[in-house]
PDB file of N, CA and C in Angstrom:
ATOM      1  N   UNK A   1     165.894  29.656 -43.990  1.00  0.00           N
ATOM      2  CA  UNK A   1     164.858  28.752 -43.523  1.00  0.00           C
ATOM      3  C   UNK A   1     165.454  27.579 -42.741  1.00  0.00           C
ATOM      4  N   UNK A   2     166.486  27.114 -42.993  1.00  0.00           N
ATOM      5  CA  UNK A   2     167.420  25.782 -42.406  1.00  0.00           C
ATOM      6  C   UNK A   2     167.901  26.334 -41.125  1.00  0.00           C
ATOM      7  N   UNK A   3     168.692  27.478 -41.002  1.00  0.00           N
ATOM      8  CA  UNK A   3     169.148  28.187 -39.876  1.00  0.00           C
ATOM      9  C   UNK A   3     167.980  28.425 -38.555  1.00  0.00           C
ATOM     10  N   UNK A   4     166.505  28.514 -38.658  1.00  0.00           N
ATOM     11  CA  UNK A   4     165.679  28.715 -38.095  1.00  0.00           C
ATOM     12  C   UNK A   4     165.384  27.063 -37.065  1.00  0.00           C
ATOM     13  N   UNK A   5     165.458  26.092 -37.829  1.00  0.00           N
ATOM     14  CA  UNK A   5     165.381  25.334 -37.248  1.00  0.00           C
ATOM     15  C   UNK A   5     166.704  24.570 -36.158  1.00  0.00           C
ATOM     16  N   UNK A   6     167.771  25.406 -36.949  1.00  0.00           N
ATOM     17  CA  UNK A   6     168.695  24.742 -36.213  1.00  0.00           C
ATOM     18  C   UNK A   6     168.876  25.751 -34.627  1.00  0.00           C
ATOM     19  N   UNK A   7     168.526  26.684 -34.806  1.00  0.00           N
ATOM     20  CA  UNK A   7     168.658  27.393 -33.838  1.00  0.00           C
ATOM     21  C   UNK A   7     168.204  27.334 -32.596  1.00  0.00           C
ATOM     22  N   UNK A   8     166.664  26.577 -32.935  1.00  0.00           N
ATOM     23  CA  UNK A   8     165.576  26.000 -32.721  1.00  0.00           C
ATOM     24  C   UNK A   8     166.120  24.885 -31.558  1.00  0.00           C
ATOM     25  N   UNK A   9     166.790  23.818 -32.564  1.00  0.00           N
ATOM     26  CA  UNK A   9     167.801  22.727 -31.567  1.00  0.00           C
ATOM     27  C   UNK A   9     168.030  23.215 -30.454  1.00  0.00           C
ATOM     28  N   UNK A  10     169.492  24.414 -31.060  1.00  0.00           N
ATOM     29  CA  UNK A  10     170.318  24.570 -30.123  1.00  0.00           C
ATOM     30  C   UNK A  10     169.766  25.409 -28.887  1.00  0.00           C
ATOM     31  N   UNK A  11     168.669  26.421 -28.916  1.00  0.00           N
ATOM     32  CA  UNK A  11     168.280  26.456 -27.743  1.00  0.00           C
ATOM     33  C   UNK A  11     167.450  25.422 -27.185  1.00  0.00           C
ATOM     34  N   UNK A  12     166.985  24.648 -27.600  1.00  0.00           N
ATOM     35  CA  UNK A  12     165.995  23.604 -26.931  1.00  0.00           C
ATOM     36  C   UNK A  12     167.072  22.552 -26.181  1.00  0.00           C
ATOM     37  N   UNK A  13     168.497  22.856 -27.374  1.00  0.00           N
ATOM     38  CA  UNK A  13     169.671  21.820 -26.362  1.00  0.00           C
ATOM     39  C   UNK A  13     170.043  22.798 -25.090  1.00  0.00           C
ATOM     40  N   UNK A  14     170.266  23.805 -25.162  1.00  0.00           N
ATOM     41  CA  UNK A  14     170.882  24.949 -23.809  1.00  0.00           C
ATOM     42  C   UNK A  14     169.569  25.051 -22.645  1.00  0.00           C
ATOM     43  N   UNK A  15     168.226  24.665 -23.198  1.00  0.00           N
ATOM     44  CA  UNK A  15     167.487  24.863 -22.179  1.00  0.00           C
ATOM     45  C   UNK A  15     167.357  23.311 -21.365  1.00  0.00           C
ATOM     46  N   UNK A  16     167.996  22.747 -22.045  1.00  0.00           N
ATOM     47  CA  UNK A  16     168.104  20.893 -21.517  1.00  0.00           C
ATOM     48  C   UNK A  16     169.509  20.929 -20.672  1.00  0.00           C
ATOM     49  N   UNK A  17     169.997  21.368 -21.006  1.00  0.00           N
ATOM     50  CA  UNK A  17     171.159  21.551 -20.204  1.00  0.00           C
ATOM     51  C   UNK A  17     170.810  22.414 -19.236  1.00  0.00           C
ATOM     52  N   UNK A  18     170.297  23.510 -18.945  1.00  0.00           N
ATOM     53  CA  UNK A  18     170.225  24.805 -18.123  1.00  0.00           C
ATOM     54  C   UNK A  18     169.244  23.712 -16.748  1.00  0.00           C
ATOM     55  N   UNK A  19     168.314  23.136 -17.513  1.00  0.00           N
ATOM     56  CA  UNK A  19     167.280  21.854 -16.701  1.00  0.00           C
ATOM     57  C   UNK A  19     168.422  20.722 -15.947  1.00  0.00           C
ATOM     58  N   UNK A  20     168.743  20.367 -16.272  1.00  0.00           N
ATOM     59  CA  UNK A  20     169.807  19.313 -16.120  1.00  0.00           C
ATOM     60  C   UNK A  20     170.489  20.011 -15.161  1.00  0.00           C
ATOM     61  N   UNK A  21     171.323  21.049 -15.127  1.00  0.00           N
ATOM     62  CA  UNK A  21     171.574  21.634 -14.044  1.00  0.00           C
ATOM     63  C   UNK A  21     170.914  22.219 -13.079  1.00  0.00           C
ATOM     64  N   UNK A  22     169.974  22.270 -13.421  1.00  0.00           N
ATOM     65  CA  UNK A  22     169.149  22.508 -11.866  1.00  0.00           C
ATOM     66  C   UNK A  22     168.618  21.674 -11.098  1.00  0.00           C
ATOM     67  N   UNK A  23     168.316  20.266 -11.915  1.00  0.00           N
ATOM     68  CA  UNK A  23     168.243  18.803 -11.427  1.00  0.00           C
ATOM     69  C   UNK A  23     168.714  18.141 -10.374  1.00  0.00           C
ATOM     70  N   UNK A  24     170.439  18.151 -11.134  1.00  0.00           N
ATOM     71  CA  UNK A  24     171.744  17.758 -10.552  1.00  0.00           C
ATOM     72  C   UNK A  24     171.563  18.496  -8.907  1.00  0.00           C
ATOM     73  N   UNK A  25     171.604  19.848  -9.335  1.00  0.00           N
ATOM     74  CA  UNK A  25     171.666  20.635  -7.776  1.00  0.00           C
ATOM     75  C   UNK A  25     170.823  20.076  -6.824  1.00  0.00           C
ATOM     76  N   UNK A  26     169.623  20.487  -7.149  1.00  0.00           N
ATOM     77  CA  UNK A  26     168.509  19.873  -6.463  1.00  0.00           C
ATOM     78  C   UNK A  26     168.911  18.571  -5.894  1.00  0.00           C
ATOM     79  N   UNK A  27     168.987  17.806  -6.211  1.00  0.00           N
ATOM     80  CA  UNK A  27     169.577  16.230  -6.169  1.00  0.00           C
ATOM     81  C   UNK A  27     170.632  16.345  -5.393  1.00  0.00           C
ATOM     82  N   UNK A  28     171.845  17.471  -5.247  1.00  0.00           N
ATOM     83  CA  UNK A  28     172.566  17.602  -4.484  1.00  0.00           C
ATOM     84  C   UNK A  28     172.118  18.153  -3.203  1.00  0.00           C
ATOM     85  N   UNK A  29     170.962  19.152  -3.376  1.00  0.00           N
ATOM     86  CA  UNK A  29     170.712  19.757  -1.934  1.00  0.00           C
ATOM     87  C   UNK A  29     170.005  19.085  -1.181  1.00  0.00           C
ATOM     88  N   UNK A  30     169.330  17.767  -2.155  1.00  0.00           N
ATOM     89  CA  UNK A  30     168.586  16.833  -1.252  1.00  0.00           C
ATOM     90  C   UNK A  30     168.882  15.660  -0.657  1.00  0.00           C
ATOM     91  N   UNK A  31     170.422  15.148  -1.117  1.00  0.00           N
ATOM     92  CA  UNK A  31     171.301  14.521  -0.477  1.00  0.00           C
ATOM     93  C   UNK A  31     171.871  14.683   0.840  1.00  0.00           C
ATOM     94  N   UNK A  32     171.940  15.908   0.786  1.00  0.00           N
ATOM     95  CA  UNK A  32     172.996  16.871   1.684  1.00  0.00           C
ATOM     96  C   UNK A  32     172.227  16.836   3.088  1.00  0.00           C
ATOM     97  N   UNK A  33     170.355  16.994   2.993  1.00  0.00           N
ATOM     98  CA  UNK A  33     169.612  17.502   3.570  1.00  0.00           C
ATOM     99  C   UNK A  33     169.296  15.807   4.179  1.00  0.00           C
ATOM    100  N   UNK A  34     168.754  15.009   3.171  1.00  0.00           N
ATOM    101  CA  UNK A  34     169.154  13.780   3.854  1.00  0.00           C
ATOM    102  C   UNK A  34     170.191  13.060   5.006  1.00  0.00           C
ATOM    103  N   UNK A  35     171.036  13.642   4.293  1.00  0.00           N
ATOM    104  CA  UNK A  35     172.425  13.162   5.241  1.00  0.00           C
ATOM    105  C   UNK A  35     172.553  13.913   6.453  1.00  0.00           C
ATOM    106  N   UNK A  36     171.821  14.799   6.724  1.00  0.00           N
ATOM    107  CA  UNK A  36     171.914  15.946   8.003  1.00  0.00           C
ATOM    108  C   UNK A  36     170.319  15.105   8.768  1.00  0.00           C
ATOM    109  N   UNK A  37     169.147  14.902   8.242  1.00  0.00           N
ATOM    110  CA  UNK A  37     168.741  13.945   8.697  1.00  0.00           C
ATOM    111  C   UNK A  37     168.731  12.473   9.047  1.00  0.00           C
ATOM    112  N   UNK A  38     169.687  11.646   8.319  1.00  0.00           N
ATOM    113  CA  UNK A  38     169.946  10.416   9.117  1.00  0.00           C
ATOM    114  C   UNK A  38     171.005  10.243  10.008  1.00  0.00           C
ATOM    115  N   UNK A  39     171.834  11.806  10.276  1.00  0.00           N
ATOM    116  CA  UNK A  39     172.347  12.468  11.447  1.00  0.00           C
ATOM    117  C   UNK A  39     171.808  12.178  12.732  1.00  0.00           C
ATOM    118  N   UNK A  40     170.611  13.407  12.577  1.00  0.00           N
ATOM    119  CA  UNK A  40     169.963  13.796  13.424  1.00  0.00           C
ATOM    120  C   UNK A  40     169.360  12.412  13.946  1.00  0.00           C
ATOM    121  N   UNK A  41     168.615  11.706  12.894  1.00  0.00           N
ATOM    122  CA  UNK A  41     168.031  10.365  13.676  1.00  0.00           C
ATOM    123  C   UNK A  41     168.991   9.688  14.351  1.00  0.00           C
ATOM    124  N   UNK A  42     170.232   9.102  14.138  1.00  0.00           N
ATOM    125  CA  UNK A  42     171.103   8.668  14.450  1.00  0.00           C
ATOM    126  C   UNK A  42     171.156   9.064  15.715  1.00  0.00           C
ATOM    127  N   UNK A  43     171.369  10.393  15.886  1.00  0.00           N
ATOM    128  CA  UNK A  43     171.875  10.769  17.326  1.00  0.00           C
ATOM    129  C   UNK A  43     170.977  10.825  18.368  1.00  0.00           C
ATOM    130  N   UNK A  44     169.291  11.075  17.435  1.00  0.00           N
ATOM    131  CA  UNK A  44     167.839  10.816  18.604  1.00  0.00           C
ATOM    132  C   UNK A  44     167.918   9.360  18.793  1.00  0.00           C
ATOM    133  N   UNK A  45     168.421   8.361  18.397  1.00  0.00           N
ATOM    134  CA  UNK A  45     168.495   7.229  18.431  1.00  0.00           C
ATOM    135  C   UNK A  45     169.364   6.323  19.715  1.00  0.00           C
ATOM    136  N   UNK A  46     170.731   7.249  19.323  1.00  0.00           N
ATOM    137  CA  UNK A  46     171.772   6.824  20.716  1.00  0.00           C
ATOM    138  C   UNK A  46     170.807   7.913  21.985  1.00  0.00           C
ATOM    139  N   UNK A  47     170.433   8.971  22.030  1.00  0.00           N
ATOM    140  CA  UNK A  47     169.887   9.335  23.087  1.00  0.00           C
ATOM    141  C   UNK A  47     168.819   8.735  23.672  1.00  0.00           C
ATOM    142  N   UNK A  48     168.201   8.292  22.940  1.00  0.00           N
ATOM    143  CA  UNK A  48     167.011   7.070  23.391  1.00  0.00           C
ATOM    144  C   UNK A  48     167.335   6.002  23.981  1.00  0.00           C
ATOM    145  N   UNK A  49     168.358   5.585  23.599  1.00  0.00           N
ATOM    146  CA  UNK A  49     168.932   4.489  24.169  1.00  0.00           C
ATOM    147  C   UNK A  49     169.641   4.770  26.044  1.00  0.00           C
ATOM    148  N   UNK A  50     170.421   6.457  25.425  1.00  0.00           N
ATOM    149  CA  UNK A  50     170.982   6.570  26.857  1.00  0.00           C
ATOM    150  C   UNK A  50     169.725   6.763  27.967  1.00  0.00           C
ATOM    151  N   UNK A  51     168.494   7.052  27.408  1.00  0.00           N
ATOM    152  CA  UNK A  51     167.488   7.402  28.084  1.00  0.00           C
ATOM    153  C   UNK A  51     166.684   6.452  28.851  1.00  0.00           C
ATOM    154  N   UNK A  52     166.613   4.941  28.097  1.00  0.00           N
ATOM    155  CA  UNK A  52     166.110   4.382  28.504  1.00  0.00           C
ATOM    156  C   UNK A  52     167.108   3.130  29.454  1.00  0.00           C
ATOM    157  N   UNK A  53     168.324   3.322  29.118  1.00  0.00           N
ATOM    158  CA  UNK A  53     169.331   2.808  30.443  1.00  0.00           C
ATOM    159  C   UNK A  53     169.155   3.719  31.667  1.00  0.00           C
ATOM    160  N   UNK A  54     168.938   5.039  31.732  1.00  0.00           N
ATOM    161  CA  UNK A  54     168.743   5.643  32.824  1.00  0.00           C
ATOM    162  C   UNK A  54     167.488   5.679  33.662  1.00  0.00           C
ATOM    163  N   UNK A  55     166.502   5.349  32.627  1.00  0.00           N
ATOM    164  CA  UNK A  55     165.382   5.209  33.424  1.00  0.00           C
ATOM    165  C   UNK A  55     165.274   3.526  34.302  1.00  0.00           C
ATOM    166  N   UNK A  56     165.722   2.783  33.282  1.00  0.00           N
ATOM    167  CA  UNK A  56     165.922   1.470  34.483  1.00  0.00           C
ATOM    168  C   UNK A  56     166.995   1.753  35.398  1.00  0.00           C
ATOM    169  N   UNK A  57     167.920   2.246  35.347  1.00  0.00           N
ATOM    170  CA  UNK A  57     168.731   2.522  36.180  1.00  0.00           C
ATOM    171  C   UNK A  57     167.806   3.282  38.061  1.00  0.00           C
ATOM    172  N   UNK A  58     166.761   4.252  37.163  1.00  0.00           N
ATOM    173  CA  UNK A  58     166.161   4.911  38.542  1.00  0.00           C
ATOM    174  C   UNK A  58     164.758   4.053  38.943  1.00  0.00           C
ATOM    175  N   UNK A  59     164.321   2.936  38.049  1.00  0.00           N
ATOM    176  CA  UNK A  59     163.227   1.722  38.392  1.00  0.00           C
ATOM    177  C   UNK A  59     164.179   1.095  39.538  1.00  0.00           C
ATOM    178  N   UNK A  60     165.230   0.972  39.150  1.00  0.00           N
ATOM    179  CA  UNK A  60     166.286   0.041  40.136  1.00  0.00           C
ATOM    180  C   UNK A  60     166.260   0.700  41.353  1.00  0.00           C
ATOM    181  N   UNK A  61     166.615   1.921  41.153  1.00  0.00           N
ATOM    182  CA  UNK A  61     167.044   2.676  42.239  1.00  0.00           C
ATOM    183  C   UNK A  61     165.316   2.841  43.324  1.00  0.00           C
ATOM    184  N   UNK A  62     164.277   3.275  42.493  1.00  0.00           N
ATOM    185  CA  UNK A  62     163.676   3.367  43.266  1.00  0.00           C
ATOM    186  C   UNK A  62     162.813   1.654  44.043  1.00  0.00           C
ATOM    187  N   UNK A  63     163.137   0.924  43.383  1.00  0.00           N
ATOM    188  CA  UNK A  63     162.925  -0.556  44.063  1.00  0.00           C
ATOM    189  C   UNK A  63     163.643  -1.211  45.383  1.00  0.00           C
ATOM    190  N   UNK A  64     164.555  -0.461  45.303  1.00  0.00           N
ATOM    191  CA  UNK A  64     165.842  -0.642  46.538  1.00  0.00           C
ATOM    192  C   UNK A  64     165.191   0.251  47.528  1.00  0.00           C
ATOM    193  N   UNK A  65     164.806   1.488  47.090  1.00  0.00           N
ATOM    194  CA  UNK A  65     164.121   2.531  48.190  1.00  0.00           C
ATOM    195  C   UNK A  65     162.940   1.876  48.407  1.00  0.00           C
ATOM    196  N   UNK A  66     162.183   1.734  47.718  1.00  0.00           N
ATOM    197  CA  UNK A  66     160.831   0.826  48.431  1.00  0.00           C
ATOM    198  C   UNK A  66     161.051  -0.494  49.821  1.00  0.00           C
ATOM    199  N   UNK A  67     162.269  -0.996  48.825  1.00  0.00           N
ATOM    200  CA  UNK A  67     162.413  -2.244  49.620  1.00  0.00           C
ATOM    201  C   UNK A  67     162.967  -1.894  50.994  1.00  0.00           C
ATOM    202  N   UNK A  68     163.584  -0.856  51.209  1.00  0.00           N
ATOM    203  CA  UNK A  68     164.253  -0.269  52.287  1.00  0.00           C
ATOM    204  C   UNK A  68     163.558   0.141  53.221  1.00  0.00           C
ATOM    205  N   UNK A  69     162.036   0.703  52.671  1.00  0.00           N
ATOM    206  CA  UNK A  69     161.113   1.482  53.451  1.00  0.00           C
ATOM    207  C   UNK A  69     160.244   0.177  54.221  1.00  0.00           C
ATOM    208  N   UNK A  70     159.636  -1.073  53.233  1.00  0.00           N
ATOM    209  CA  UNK A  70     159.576  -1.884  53.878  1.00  0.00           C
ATOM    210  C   UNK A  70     160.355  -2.468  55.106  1.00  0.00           C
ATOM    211  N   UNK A  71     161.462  -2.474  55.043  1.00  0.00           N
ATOM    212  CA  UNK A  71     162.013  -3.274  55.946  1.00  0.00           C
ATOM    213  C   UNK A  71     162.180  -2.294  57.412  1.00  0.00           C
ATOM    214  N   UNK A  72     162.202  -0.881  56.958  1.00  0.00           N
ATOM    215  CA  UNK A  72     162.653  -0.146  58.088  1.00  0.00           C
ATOM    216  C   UNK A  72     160.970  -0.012  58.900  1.00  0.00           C
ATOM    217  N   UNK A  73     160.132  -0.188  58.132  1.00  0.00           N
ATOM    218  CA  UNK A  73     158.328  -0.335  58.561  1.00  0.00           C
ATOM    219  C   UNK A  73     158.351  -1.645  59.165  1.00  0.00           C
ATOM    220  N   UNK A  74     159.198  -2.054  58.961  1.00  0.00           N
ATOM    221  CA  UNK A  74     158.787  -3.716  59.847  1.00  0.00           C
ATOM    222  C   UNK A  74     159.432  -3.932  61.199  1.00  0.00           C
ATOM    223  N   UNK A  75     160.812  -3.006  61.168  1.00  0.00           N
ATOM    224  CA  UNK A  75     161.499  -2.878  62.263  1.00  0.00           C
ATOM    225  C   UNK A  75     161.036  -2.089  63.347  1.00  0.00           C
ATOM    226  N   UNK A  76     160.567  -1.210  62.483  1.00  0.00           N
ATOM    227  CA  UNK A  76     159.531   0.073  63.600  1.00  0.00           C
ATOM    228  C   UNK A  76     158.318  -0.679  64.448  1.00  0.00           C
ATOM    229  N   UNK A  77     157.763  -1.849  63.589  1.00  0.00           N
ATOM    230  CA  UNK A  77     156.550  -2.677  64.375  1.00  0.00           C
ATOM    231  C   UNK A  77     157.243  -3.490  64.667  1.00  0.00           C
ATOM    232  N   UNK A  78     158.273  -3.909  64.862  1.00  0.00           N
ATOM    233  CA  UNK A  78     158.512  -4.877  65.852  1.00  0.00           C
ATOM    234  C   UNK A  78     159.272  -3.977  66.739  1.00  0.00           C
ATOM    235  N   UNK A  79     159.874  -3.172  67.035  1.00  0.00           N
ATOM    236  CA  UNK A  79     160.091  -2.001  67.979  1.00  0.00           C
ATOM    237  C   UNK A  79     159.109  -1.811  68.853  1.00  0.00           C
ATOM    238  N   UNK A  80     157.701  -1.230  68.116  1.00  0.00           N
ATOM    239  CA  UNK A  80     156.743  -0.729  68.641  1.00  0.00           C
ATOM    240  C   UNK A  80     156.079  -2.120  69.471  1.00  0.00           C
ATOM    241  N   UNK A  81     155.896  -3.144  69.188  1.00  0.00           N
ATOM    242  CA  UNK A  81     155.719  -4.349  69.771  1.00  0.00           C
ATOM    243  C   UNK A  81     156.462  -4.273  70.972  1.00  0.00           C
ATOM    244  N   UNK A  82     157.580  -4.307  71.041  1.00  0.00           N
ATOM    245  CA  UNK A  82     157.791  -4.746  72.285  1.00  0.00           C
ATOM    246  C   UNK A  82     157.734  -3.844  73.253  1.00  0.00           C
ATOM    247  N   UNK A  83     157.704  -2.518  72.936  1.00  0.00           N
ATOM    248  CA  UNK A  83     157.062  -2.026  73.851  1.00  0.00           C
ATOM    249  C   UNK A  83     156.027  -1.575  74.624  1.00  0.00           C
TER     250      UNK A  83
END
């Protein structure tokens, strides 16, 4: 009758343990999975950045072309003026 209960324990201790290890894992695979996502953000992060230096880079670029077109439109009417 004593043996029944102890047995009782000891699987209720092996199934706490068997839990416990699947915990731990879990906890490990969700670390792991984390860390591969604040990767990934990380690196959408520097690309955003390179993205948005390049796009002012071509605001620039195309402001110089505007300004160019103006000036070469102004030369053309005063061209066309004098003749």
């Amino acid at each position: 009758e004593n043996a029944r209960p102890i047995d009782k324990i000891a699987g209720l201790e092996f199934e706490r343990t068997e839990l416990l290890k699947q915990v731990s894992e879990e906890g490990t695979k969700r670390e792991a999975e984390n860390a591969k996502l604040r990767s990934r953000i990380e690196e959408l992060e520097r690309d955003r950045s390179d993205i948005v230096a390049e796009n002012e880079r071509s605001n620039d670029a195309v402001v110089e072309i505007k300004t160019e077109v103006v000036k070469i439109r102004n030369e053309n009417e005063d061209i066309l003026n004098l003749v």
